[in-house]
N, C-alpha and C. Protein backbone atom coordinates (compact mmCIF):
# COMPACT_ATOMS: atom_id res chain seq x y z
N UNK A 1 -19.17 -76.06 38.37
CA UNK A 1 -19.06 -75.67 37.01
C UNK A 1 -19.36 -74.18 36.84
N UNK A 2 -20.55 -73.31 37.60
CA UNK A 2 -20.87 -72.06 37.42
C UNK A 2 -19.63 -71.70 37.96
N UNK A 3 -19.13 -72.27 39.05
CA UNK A 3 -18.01 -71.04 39.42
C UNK A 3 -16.96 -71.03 38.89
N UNK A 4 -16.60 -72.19 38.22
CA UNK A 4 -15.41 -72.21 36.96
C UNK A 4 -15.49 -70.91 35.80
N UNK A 5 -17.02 -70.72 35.18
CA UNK A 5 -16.85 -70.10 34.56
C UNK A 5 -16.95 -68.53 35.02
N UNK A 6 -17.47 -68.28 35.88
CA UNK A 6 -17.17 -67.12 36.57
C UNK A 6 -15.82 -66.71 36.74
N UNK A 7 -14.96 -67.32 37.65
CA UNK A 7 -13.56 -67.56 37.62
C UNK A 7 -12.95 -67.09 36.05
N UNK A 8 -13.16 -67.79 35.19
CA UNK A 8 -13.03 -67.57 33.67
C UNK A 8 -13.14 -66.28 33.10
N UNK A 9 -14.10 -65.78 33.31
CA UNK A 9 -15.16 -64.74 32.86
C UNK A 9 -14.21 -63.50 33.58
N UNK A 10 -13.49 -63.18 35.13
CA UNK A 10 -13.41 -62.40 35.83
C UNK A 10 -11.55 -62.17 35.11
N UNK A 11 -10.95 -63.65 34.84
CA UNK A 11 -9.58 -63.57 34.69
C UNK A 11 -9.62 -62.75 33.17
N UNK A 12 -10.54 -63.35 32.37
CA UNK A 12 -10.37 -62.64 30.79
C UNK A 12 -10.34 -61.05 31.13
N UNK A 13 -12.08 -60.90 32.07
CA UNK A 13 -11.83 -59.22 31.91
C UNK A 13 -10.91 -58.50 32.83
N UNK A 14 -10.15 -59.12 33.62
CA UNK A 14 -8.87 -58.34 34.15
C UNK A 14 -7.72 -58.11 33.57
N UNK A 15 -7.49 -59.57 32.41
CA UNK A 15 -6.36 -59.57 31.21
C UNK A 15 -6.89 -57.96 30.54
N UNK A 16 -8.29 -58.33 30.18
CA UNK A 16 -8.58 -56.99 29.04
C UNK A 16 -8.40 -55.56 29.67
N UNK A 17 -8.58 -55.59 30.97
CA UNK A 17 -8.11 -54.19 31.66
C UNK A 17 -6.65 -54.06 31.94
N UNK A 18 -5.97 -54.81 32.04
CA UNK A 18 -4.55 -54.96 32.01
C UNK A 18 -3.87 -54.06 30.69
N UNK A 19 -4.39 -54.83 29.31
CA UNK A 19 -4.14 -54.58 28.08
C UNK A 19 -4.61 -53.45 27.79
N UNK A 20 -5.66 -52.87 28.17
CA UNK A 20 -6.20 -51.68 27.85
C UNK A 20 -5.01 -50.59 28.71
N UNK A 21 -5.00 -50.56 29.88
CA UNK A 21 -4.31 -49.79 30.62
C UNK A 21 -3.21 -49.69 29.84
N UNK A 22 -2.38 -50.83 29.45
CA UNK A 22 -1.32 -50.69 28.80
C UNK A 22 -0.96 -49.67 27.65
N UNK A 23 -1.64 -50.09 26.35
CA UNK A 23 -1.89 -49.10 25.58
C UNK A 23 -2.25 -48.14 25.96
N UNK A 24 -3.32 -47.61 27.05
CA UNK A 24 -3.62 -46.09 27.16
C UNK A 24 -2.25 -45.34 27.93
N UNK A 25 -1.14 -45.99 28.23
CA UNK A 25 -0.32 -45.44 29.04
C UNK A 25 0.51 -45.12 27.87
N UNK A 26 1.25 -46.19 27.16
CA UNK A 26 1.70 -45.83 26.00
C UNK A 26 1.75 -44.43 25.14
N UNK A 27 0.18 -44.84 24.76
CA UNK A 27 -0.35 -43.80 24.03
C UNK A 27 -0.81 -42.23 24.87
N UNK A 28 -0.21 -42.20 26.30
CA UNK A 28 -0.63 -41.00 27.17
C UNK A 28 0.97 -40.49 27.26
N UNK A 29 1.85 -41.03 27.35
CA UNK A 29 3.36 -40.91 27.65
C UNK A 29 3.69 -40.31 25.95
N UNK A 30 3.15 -40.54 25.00
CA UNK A 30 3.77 -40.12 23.88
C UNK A 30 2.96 -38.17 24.00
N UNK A 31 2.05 -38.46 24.16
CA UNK A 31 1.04 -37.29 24.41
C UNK A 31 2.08 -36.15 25.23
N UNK A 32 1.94 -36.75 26.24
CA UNK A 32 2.85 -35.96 27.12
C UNK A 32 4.01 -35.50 26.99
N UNK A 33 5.30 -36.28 26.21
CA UNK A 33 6.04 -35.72 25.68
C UNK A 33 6.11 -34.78 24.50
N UNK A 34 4.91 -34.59 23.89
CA UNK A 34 4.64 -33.85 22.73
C UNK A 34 4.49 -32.54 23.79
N UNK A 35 3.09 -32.43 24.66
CA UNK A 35 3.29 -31.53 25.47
C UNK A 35 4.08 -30.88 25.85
N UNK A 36 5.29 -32.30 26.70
CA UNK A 36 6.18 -31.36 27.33
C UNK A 36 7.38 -30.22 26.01
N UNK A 37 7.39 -31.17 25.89
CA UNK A 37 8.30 -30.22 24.45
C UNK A 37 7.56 -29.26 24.08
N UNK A 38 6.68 -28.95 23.90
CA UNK A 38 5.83 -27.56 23.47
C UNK A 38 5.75 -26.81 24.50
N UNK A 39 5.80 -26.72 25.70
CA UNK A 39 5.58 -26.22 26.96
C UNK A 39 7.50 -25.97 26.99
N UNK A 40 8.13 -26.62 26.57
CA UNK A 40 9.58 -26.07 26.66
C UNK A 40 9.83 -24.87 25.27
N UNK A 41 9.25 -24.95 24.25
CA UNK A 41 9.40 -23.96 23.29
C UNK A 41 8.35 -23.01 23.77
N UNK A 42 7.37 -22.88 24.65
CA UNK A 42 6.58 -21.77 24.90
C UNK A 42 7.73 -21.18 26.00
N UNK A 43 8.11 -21.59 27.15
CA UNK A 43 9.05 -21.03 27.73
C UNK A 43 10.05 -20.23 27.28
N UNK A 44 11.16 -21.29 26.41
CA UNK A 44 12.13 -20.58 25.50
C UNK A 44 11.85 -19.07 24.83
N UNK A 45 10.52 -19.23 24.18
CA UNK A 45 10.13 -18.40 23.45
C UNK A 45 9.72 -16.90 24.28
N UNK A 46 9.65 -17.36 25.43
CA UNK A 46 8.60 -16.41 26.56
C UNK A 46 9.97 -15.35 26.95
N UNK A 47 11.24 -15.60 26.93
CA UNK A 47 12.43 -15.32 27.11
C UNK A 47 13.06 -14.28 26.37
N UNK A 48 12.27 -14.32 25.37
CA UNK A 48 12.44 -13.28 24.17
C UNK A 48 11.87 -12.37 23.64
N UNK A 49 10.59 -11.72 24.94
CA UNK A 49 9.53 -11.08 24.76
C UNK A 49 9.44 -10.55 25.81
N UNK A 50 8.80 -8.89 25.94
CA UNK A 50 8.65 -8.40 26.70
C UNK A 50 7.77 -8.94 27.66
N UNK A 51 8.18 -8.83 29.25
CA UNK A 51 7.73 -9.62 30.48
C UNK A 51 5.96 -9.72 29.82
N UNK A 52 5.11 -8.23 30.09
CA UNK A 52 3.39 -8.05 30.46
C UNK A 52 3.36 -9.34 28.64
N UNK A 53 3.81 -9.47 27.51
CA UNK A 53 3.45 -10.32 26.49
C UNK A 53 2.40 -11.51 27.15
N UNK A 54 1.21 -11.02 25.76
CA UNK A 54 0.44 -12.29 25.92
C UNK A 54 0.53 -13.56 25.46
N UNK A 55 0.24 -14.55 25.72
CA UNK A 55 0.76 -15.58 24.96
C UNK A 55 -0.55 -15.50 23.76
N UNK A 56 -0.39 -15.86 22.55
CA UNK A 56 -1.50 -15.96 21.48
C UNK A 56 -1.66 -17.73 20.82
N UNK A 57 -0.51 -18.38 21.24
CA UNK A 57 -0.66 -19.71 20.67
C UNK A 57 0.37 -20.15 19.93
N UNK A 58 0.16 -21.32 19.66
CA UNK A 58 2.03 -22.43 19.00
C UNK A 58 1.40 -22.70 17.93
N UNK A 59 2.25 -22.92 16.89
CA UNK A 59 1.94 -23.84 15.57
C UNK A 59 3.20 -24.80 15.57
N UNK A 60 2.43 -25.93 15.20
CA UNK A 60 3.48 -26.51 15.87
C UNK A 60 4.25 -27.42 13.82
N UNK A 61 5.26 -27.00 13.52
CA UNK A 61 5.51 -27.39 12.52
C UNK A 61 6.32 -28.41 12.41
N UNK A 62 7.36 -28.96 10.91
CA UNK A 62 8.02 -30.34 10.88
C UNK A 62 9.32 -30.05 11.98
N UNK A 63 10.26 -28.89 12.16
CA UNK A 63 11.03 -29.07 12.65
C UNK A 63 11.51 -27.87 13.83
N UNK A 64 10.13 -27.27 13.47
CA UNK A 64 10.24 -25.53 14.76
C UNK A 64 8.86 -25.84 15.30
N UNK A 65 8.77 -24.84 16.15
CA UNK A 65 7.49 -24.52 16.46
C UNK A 65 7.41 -22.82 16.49
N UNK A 66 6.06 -22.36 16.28
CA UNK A 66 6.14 -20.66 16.08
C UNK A 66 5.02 -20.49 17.18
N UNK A 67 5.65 -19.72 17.90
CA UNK A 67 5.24 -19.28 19.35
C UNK A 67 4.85 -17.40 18.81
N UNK A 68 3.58 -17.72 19.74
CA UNK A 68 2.90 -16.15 19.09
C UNK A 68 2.75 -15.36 20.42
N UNK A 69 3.37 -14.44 20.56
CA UNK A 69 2.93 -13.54 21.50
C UNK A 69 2.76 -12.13 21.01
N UNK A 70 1.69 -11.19 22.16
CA UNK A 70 1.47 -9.60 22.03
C UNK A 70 1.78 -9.00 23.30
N UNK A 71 2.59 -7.61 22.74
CA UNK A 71 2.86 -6.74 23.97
C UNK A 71 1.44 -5.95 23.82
N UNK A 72 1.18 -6.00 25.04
CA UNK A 72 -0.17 -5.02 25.57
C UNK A 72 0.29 -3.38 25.34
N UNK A 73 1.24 -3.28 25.96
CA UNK A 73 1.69 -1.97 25.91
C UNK A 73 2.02 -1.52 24.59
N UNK A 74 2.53 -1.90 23.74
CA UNK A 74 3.19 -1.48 22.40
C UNK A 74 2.19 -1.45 21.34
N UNK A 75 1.19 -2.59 21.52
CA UNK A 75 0.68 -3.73 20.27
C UNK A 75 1.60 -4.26 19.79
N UNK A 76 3.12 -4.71 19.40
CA UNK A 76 3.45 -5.33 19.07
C UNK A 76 3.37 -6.48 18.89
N UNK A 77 3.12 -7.36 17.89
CA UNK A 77 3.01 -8.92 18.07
C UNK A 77 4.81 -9.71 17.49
N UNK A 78 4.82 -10.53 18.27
CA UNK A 78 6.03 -11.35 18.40
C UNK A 78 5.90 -12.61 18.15
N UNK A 79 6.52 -13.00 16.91
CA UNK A 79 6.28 -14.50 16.58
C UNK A 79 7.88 -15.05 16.77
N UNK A 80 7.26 -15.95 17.85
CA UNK A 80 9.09 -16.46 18.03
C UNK A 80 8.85 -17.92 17.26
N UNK A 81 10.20 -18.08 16.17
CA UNK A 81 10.25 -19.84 15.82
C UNK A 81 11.82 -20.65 17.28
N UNK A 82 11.29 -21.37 17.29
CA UNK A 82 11.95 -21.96 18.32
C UNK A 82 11.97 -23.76 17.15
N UNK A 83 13.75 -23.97 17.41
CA UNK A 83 14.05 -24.91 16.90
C UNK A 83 13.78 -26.36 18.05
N UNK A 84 12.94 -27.13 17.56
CA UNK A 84 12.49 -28.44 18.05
C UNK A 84 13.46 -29.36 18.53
N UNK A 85 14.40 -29.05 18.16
CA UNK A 85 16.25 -30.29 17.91
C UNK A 85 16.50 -29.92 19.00
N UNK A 86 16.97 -28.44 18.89
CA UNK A 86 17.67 -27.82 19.87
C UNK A 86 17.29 -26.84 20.97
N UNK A 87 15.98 -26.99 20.84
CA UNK A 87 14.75 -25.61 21.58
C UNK A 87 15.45 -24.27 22.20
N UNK A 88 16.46 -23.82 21.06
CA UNK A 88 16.72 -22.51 20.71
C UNK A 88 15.82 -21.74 19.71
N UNK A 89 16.14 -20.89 20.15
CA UNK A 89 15.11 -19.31 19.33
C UNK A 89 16.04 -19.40 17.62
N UNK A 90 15.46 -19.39 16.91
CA UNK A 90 16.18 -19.11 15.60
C UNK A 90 15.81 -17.81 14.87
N UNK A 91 14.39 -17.77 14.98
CA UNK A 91 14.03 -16.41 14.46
C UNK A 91 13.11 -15.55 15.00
N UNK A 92 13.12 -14.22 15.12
CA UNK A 92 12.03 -13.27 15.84
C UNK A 92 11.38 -12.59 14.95
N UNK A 93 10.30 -12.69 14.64
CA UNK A 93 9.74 -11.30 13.77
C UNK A 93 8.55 -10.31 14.47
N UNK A 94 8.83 -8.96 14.59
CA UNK A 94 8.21 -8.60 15.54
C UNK A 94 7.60 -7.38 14.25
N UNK A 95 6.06 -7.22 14.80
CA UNK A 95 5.10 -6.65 13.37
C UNK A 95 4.67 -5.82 14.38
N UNK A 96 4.91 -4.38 14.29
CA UNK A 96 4.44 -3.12 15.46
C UNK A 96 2.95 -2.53 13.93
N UNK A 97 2.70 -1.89 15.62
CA UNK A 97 1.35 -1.05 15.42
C UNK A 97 1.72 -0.45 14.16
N UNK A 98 2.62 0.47 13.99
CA UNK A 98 2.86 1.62 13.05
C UNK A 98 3.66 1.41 12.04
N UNK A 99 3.11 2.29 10.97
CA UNK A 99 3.35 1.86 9.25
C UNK A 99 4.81 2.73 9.20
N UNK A 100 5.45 2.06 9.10
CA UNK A 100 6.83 2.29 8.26
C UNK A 100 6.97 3.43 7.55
N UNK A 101 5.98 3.55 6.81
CA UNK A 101 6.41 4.56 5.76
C UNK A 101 5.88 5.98 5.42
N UNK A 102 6.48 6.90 4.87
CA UNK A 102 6.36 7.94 5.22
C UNK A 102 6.25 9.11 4.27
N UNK A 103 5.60 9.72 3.58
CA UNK A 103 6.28 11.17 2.61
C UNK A 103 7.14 12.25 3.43
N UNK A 104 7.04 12.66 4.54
CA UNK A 104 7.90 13.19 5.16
C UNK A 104 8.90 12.70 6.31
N UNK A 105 10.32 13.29 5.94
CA UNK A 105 11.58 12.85 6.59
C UNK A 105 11.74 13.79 7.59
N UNK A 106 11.35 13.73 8.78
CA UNK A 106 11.75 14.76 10.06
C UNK A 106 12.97 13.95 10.71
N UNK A 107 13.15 12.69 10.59
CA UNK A 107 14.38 11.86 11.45
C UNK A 107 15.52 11.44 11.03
N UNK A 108 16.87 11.98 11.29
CA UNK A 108 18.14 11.73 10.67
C UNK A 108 18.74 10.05 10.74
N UNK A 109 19.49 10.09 10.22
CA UNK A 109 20.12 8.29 10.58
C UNK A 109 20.59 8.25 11.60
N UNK A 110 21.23 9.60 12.46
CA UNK A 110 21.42 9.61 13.88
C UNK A 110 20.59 9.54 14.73
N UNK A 111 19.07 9.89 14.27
CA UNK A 111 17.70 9.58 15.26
C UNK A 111 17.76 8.15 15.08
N UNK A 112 17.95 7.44 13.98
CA UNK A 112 17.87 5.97 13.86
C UNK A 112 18.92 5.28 14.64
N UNK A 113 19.59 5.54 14.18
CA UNK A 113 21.31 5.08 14.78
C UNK A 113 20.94 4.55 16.31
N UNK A 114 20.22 6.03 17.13
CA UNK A 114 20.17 6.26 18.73
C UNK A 114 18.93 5.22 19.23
N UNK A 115 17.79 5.06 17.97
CA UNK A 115 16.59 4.36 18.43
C UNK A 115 17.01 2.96 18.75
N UNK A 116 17.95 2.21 17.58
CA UNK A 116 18.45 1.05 17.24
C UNK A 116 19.14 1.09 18.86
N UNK A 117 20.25 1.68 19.30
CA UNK A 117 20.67 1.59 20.44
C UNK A 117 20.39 1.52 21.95
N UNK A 118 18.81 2.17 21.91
CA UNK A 118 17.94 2.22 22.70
C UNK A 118 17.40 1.19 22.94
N UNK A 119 17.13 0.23 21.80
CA UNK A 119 16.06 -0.58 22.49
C UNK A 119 17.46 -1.74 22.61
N UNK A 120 18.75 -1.89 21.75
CA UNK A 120 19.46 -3.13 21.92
C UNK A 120 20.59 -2.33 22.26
N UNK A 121 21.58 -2.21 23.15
CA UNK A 121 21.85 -1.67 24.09
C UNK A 121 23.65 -1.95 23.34
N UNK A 122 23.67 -2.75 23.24
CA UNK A 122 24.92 -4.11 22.65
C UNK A 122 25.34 -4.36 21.22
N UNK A 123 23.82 -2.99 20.46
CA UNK A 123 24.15 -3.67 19.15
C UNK A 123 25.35 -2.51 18.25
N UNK A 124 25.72 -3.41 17.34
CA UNK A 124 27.20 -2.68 16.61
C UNK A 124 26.91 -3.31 15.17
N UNK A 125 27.90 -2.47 14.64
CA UNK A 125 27.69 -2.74 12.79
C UNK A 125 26.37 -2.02 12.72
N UNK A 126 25.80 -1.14 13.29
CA UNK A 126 24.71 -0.39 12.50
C UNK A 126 24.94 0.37 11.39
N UNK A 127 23.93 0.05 9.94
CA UNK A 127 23.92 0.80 9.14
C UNK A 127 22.28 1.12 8.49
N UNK A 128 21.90 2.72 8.91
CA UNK A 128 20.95 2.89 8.42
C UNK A 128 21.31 3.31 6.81
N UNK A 129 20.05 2.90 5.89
CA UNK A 129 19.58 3.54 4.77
C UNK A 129 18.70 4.07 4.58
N UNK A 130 18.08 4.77 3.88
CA UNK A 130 16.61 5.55 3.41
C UNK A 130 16.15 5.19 2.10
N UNK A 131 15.62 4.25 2.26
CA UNK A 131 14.77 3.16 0.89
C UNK A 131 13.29 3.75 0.23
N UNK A 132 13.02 2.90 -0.59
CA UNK A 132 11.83 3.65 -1.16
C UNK A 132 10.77 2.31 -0.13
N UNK A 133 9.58 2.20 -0.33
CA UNK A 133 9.02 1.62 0.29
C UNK A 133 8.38 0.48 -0.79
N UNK A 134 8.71 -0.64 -0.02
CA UNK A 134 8.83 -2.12 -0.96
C UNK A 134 7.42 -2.22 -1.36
N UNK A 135 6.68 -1.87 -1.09
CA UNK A 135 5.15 -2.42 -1.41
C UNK A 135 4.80 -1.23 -2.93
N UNK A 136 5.74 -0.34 -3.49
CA UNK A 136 5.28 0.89 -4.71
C UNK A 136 4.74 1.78 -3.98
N UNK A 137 4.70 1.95 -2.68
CA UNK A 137 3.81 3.29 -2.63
C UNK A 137 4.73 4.30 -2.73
N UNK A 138 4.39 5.68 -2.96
CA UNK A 138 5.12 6.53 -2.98
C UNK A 138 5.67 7.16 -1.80
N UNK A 139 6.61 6.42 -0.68
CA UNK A 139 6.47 6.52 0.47
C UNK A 139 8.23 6.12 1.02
N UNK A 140 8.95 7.02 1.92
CA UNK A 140 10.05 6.43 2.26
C UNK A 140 10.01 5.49 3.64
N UNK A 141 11.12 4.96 3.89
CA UNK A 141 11.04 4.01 4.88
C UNK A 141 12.91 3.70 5.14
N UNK A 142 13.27 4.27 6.28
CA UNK A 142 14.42 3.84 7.14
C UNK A 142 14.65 2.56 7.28
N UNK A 143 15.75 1.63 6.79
CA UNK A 143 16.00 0.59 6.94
C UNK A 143 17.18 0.60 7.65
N UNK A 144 17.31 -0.13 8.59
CA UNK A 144 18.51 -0.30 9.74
C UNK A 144 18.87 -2.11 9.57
N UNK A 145 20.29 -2.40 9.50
CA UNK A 145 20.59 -3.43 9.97
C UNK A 145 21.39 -3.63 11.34
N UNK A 146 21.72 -4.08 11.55
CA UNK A 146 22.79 -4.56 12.88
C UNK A 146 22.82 -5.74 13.35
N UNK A 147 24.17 -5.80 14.43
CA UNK A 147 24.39 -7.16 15.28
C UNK A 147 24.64 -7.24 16.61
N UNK A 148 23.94 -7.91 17.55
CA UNK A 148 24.42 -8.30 18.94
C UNK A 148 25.01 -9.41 18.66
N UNK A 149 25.77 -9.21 20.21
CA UNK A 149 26.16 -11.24 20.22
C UNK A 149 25.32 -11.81 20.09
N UNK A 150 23.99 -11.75 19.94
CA UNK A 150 23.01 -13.27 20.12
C UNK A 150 22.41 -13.07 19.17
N UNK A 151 21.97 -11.67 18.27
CA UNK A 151 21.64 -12.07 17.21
C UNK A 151 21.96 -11.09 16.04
N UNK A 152 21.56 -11.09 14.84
CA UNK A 152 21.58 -9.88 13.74
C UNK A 152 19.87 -9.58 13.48
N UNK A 153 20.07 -8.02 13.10
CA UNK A 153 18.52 -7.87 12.97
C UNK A 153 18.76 -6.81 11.34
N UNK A 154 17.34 -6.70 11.50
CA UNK A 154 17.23 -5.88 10.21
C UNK A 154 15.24 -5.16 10.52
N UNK A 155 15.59 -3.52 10.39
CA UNK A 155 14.19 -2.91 11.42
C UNK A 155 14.07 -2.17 10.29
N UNK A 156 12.72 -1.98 9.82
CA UNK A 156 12.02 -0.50 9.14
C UNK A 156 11.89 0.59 10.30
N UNK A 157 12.02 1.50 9.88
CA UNK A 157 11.26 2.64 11.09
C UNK A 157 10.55 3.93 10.18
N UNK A 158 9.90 4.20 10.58
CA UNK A 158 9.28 5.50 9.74
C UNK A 158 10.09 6.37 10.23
N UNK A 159 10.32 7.17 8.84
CA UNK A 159 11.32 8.83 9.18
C UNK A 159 10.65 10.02 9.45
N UNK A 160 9.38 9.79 10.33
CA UNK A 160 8.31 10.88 10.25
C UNK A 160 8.82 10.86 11.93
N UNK A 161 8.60 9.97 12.50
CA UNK A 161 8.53 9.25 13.85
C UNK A 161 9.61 8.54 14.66
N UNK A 162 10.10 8.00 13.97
CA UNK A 162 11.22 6.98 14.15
C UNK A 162 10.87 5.74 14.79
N UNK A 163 9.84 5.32 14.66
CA UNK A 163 8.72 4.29 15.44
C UNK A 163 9.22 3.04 14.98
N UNK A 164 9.26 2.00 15.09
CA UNK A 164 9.50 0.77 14.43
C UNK A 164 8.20 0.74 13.62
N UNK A 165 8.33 -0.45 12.04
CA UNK A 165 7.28 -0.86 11.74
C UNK A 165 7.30 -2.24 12.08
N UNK A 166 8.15 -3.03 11.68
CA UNK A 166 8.55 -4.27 11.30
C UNK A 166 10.39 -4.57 11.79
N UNK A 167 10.70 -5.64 12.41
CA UNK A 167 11.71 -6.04 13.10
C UNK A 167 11.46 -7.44 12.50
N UNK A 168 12.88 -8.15 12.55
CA UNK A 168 13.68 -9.04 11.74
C UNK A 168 15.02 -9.52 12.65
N UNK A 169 15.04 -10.88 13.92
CA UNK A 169 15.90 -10.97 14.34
C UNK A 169 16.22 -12.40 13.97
N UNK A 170 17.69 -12.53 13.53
CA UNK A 170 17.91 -13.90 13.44
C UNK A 170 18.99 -14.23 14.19
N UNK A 171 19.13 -15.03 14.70
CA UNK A 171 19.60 -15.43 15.91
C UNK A 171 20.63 -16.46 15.70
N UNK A 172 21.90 -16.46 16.12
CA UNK A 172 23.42 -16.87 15.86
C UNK A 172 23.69 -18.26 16.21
C-alpha cells in the first residue's frame, strides 16, 4: 500500500513537471520571437547609421519600433523608425550638435547645394531656401529639400556654417 502511494505521489509530480515545462516553453518561444524581431529592427536600423554609432535603445511601439542611435564623432543622434510588418526603415530623423540658426549669412545656396551633395552623393531635385526660423527667433535658417532613390529628405543648415541642424529622411 505505501508503495502504491508513492508510485502515485511520483506520477502526479512528473505530470506537474511535464505541464509546467510546457507552458514555460510556450510562454519562452513567444518571448523569443518578440526578441528576435527587435534584434532584426536593431540590425535594419544599424544599416542606416554611421559604422562607430552607439546604440542608445528601442521603443518598441503598435506598429514600428524607434531605434536610437549616436555618432561619437559628430554628436549626432539618429532615431531610426523601422516598420514591424515589413522591417524596413520608414523614417530617419537625425538631431546634430549645432543650432540651425543664424543672424549672419556667410553661405550661398551653392555652399548648401555642395553640402547636400557631399554627404548624399545621389541626391537630385535639390532646392535650397532661406527661411525665417520656425521657433520666432529673430534668426535665419537654410532649408534644403531633396531625393535619392531610397529616400526624400528635408535638412536645416545654418548660413553662418553650413553645418546641419536637423535632418528629415523619409524613405520610399
Amino acid at each position: 500500500m505505501k508503495l502504491k502511494k508513492v508510485l502515485m505521489g511520483l506520477v502526479a509530480i512528473g505530470t506537474m513537471a511535464l505541464t509546467v515545462t510546457a507552458f514555460a516553453a510556450t510562454k519562452n518561444t513567444g518571448v523569443k520571437a518578440l526578441l528576435t524581431e527587435k534584434e532584426k529592427a536593431i540590425a535594419t536600423a544599424k544599416l542606416e547609421v554611421p559604422t562607430a554609432s552607439n546604440y542608445f535603445g528601442t521603443s518598441n511601439k503598435a506598429a514600428v519600433y524607434d531605434v536610437k542611435y549616436q555618432d561619437p564623432d559628430t554628436l549626432d543622434y539618429y532615431d531610426v523608425t523601422v516598420d514591424k510588418a515589413t522591417n524596413k526603415v520608414k523614417h530617419v530623423t537625425i538631431s546634430g550638435s549645432n543650432f540651425p540658426g543664424s543672424v549672419t549669412i556667410n553661405k550661398k545656396t551653392a555652399d548648401v547645394t555642395a553640402k547636400i551633395l557631399e554627404t548624399y552623393p545621389n541626391a537630385s531635385n535639390i532646392v535650397v531656401t532661406l527661411e525665417d526660423d520656425p521657433n520666432g527667433q529673430n534668426l535665419k535658417i537654410y532649408k534644403a529639400t531633396f531625393a535619392t532613390p531610397k529616400f526624400t529628405g528635408v535638412a536645416q543648415l545654418n548660413p553662418a556654417t553650413c553645418l546641419y541642424g536637423h535632418r528629415e529622411l523619409s524613405y520610399k
